[in-house]
PDB file of N, CA and C in Angstrom:
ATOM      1  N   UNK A   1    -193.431 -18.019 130.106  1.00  0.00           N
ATOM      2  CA  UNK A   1    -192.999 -19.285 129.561  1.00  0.00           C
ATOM      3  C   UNK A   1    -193.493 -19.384 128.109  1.00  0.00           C
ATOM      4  N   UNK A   2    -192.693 -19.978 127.632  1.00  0.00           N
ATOM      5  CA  UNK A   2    -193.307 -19.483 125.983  1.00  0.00           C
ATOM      6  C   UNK A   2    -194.033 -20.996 125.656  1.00  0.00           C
ATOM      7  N   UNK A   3    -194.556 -21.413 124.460  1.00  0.00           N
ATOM      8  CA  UNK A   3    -195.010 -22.516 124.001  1.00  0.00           C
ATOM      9  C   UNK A   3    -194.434 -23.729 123.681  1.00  0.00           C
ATOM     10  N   UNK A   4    -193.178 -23.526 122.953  1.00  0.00           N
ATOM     11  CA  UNK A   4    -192.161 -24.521 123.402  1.00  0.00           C
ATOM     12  C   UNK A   4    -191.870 -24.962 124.243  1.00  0.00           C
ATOM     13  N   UNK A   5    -191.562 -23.831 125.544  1.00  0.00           N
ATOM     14  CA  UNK A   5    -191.339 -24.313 126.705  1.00  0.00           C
ATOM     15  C   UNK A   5    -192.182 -25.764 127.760  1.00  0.00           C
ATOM     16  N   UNK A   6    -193.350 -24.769 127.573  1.00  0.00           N
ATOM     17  CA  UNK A   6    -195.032 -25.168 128.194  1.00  0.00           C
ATOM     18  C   UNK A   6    -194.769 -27.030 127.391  1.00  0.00           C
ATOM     19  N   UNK A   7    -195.021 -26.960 125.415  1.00  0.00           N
ATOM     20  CA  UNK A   7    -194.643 -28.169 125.492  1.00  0.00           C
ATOM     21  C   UNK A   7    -194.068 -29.156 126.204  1.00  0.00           C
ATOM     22  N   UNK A   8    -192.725 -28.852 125.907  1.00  0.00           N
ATOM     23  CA  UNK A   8    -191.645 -29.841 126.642  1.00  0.00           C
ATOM     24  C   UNK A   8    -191.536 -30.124 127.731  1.00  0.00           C
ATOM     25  N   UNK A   9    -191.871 -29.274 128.708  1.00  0.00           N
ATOM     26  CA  UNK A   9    -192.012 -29.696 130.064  1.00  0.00           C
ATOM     27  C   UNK A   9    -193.432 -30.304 130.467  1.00  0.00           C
ATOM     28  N   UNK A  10    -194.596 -30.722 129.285  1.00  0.00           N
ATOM     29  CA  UNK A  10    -195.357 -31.878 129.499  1.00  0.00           C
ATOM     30  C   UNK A  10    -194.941 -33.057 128.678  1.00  0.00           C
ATOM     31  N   UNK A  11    -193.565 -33.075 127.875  1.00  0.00           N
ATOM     32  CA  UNK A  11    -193.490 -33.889 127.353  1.00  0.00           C
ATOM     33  C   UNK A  11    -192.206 -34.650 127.648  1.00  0.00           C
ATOM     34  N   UNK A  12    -191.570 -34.325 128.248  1.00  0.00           N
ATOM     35  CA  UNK A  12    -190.221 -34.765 128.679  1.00  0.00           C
ATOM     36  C   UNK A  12    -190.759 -35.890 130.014  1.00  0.00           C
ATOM     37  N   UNK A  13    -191.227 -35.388 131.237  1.00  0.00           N
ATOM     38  CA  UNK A  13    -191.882 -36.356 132.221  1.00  0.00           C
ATOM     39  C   UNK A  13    -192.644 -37.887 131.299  1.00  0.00           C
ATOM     40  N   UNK A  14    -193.306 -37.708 130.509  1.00  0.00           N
ATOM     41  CA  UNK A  14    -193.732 -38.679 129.770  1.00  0.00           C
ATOM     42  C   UNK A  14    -192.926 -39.497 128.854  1.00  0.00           C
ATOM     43  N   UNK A  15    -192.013 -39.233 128.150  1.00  0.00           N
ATOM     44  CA  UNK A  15    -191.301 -39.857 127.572  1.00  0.00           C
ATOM     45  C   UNK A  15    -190.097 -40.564 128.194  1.00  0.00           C
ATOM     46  N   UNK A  16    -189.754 -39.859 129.574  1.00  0.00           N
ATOM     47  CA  UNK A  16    -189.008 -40.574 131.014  1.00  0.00           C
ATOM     48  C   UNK A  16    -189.262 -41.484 131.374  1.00  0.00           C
ATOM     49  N   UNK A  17    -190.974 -42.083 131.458  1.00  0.00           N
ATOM     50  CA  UNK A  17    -191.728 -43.168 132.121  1.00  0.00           C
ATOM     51  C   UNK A  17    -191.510 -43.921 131.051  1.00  0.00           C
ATOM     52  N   UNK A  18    -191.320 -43.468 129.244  1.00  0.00           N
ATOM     53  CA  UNK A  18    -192.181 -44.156 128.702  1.00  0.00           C
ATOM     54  C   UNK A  18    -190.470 -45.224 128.370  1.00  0.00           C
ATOM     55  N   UNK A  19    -189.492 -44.203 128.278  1.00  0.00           N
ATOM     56  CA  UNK A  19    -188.186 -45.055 128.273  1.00  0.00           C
ATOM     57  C   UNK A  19    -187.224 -45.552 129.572  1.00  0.00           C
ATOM     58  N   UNK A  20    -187.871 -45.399 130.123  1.00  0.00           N
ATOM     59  CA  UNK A  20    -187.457 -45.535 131.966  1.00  0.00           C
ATOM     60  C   UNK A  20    -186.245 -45.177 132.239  1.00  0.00           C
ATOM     61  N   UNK A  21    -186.087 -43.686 131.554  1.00  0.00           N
ATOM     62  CA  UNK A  21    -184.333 -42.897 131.630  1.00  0.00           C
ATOM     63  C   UNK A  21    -185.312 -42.398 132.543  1.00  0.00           C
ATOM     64  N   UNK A  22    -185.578 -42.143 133.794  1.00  0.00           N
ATOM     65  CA  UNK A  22    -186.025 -41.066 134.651  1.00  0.00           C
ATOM     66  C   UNK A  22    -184.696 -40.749 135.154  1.00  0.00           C
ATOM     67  N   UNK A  23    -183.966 -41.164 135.945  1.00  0.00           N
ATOM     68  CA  UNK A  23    -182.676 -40.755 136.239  1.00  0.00           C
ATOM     69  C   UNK A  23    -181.624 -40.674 135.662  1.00  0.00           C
ATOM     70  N   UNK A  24    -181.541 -40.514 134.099  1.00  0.00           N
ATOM     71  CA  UNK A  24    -180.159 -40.333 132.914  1.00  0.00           C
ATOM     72  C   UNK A  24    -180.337 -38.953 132.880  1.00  0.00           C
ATOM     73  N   UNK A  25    -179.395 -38.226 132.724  1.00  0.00           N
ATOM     74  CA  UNK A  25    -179.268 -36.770 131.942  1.00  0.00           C
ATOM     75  C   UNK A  25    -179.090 -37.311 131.014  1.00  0.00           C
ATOM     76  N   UNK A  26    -179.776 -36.066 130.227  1.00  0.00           N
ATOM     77  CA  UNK A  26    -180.076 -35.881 128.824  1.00  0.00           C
ATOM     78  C   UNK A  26    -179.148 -36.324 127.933  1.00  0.00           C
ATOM     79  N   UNK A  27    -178.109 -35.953 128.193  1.00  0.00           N
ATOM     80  CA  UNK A  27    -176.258 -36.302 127.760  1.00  0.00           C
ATOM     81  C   UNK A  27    -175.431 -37.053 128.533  1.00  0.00           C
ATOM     82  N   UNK A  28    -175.383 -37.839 129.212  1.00  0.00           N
ATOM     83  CA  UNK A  28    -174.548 -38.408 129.876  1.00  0.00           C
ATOM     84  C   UNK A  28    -173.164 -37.903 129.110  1.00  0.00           C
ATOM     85  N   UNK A  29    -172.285 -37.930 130.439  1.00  0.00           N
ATOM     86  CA  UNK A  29    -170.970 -37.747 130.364  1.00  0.00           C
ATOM     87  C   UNK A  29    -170.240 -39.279 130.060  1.00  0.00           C
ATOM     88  N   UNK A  30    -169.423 -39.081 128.852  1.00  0.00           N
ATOM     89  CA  UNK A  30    -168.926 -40.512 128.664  1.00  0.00           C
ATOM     90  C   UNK A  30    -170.154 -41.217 128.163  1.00  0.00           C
ATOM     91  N   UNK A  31    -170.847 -41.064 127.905  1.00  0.00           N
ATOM     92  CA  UNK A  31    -172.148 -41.511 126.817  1.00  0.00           C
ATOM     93  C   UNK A  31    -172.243 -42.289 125.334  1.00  0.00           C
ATOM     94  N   UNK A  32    -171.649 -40.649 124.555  1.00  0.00           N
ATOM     95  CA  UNK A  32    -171.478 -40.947 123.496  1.00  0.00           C
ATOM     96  C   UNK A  32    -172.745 -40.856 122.707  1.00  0.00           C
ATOM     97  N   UNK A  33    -173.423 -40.386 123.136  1.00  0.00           N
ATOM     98  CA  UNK A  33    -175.074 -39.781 122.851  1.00  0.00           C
ATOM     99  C   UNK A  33    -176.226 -39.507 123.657  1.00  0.00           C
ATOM    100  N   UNK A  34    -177.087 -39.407 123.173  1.00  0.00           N
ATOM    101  CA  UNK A  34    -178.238 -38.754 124.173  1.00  0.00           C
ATOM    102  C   UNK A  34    -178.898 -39.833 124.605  1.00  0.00           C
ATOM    103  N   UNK A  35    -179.800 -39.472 126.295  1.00  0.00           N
ATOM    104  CA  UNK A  35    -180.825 -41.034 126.757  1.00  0.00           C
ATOM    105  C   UNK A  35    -181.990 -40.358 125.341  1.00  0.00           C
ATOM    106  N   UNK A  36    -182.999 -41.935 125.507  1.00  0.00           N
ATOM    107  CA  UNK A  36    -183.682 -41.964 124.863  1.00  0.00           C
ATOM    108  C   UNK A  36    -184.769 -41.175 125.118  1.00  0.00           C
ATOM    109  N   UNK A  37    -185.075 -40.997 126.295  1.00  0.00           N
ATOM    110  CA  UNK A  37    -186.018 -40.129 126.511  1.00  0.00           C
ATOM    111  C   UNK A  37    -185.723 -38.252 125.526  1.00  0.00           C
ATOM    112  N   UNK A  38    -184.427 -37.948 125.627  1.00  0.00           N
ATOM    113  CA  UNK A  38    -183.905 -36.297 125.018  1.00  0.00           C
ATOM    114  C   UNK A  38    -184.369 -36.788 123.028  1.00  0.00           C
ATOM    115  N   UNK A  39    -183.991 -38.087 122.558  1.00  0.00           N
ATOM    116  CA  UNK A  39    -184.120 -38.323 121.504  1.00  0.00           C
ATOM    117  C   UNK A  39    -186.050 -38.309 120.870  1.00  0.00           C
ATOM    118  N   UNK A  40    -186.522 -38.579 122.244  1.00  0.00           N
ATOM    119  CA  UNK A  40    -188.389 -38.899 121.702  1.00  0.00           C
ATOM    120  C   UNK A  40    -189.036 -37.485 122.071  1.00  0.00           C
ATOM    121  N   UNK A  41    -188.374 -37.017 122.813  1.00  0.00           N
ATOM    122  CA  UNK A  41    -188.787 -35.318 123.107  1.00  0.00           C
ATOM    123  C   UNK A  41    -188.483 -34.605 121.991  1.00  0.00           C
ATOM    124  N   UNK A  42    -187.805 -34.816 121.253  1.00  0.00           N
ATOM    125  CA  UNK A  42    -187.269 -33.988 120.118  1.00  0.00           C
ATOM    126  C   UNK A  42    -188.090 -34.145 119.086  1.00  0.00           C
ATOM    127  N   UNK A  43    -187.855 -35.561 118.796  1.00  0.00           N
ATOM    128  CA  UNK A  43    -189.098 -35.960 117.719  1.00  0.00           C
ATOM    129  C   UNK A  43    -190.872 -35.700 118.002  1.00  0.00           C
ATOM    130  N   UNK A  44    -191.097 -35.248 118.899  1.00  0.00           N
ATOM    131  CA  UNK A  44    -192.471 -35.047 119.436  1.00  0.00           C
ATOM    132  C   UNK A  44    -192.466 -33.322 119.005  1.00  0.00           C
ATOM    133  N   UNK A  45    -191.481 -32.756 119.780  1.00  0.00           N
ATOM    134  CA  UNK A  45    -191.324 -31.535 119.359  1.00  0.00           C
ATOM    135  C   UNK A  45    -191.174 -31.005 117.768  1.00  0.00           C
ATOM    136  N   UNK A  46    -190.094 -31.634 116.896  1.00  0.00           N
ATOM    137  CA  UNK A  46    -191.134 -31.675 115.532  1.00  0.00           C
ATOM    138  C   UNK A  46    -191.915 -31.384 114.743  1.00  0.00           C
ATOM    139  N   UNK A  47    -192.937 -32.949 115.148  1.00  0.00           N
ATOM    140  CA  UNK A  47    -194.341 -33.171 115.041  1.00  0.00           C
ATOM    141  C   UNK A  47    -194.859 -32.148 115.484  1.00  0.00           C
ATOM    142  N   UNK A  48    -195.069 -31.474 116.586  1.00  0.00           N
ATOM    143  CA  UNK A  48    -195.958 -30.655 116.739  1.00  0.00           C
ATOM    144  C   UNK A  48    -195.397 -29.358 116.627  1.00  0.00           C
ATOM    145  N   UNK A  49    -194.408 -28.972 115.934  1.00  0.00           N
ATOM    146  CA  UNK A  49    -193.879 -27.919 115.217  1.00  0.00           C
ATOM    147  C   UNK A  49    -194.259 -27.457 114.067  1.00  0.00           C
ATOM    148  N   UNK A  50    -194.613 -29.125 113.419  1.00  0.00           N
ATOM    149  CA  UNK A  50    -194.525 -29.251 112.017  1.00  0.00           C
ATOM    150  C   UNK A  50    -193.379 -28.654 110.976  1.00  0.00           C
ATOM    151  N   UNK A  51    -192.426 -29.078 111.380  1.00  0.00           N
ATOM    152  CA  UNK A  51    -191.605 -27.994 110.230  1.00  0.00           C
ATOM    153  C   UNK A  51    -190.004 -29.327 110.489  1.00  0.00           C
ATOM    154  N   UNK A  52    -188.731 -28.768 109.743  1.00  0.00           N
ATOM    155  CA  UNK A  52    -187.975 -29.630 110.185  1.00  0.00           C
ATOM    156  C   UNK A  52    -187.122 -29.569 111.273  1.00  0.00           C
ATOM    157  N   UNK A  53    -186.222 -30.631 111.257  1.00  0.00           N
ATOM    158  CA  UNK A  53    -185.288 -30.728 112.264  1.00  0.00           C
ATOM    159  C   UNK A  53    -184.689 -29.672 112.461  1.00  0.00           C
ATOM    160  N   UNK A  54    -184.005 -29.172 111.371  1.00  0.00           N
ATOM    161  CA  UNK A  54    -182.517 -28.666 111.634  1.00  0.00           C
ATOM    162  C   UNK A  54    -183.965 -26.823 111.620  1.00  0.00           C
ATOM    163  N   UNK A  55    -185.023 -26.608 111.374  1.00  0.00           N
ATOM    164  CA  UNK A  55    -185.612 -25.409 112.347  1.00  0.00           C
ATOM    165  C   UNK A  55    -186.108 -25.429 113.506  1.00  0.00           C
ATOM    166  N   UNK A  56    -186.123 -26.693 113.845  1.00  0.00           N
ATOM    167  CA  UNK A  56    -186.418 -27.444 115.395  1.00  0.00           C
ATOM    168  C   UNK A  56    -185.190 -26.678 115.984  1.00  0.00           C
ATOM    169  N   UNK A  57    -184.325 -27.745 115.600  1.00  0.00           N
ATOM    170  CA  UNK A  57    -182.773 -27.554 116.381  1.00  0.00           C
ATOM    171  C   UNK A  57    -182.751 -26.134 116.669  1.00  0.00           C
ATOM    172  N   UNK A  58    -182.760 -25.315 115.525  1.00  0.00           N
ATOM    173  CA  UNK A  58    -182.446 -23.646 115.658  1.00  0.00           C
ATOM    174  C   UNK A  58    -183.057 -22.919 117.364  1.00  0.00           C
ATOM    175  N   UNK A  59    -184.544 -24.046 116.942  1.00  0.00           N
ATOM    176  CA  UNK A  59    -185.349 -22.961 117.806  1.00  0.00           C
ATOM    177  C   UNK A  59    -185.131 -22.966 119.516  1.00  0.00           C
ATOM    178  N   UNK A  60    -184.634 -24.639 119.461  1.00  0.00           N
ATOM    179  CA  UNK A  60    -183.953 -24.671 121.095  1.00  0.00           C
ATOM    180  C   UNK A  60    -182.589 -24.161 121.480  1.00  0.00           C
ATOM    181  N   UNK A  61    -182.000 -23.193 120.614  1.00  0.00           N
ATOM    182  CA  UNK A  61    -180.562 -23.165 120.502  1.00  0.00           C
ATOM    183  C   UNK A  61    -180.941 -21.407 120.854  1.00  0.00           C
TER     184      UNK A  61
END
């Protein structure tokens, strides 16, 4: 499991409670964007990247 990984899967459960999407996928179908919980995981991920978005984005892709 790599470090990213290890991250996000302590940080996704927490940001579920913290926006009470526990039961939204990430994307809902017919949505029209992401739950809030996929949006605060990202931004956490980031932060503790330190670097930007769009090398964030790269790195989950």
């Amino acid at each position: 499991m790599t470090q990213i990984s290890r991250f996000i899967g302590e940080v996704v459960p927490v940001t579920q409670r913290v926006a009470g999407d526990r039961g939204e996928s990430a994307a809902p179908d017919g949505g029209g964007g992401f739950a809030d919980y996929a949006l605060v995981s990202l931004h956490c991920l980031w932060i503790y990247l330190d670097s930007s978005y769009r090398i964030t984005i790269d790195l989950l892709k």
